[in-house]
C-alpha atoms as a PDB file:
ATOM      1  CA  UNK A   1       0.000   0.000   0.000  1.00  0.00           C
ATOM      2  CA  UNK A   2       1.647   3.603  -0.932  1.00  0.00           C
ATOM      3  CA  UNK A   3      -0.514   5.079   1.142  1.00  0.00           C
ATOM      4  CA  UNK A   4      -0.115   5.454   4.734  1.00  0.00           C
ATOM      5  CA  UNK A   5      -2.970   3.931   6.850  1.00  0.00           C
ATOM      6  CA  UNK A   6      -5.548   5.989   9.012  1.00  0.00           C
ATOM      7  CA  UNK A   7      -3.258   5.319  12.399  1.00  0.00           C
ATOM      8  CA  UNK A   8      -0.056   6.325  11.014  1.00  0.00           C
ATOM      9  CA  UNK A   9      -1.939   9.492   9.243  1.00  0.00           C
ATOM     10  CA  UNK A  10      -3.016  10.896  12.106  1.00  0.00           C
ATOM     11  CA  UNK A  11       0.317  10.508  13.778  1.00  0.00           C
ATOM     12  CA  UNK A  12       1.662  12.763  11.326  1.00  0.00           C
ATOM     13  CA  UNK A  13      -0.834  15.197  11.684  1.00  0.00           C
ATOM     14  CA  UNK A  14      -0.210  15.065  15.103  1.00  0.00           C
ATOM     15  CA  UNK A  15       3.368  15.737  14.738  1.00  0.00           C
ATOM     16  CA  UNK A  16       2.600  18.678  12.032  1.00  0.00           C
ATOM     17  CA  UNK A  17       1.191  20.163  14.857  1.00  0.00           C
ATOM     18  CA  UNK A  18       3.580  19.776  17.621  1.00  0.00           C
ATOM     19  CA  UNK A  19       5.673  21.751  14.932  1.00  0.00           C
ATOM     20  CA  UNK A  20       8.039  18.867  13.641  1.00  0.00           C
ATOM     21  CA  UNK A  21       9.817  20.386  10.212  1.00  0.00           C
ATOM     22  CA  UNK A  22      11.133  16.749   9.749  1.00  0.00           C
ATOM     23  CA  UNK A  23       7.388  15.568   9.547  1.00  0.00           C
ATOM     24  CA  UNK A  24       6.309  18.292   7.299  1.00  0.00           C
ATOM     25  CA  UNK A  25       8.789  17.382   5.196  1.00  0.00           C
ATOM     26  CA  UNK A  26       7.395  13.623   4.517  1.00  0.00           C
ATOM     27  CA  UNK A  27       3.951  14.818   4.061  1.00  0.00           C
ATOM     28  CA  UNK A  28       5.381  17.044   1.484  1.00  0.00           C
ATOM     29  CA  UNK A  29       7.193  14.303  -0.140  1.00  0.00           C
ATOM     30  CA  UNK A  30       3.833  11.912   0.019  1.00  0.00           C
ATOM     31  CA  UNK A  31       1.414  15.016  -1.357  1.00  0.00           C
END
């Protein structure tokens, strides 16, 4: 599966919003 399921999803979201760069870097990547 490329995509990531709805568990991991929202643990990037949640560390979006805790302000991780290196996280907002992977969703970049994935969008």
């Amino acid at each position: 599966s490329e995509f990531p399921s709805a568990n991991e999803d929202k643990t990037l979201v949640d560390d979006c919003e805790s302000g991780s760069e290196k996280e907002l870097s992977i969703t970049d990547d994935r969008g």
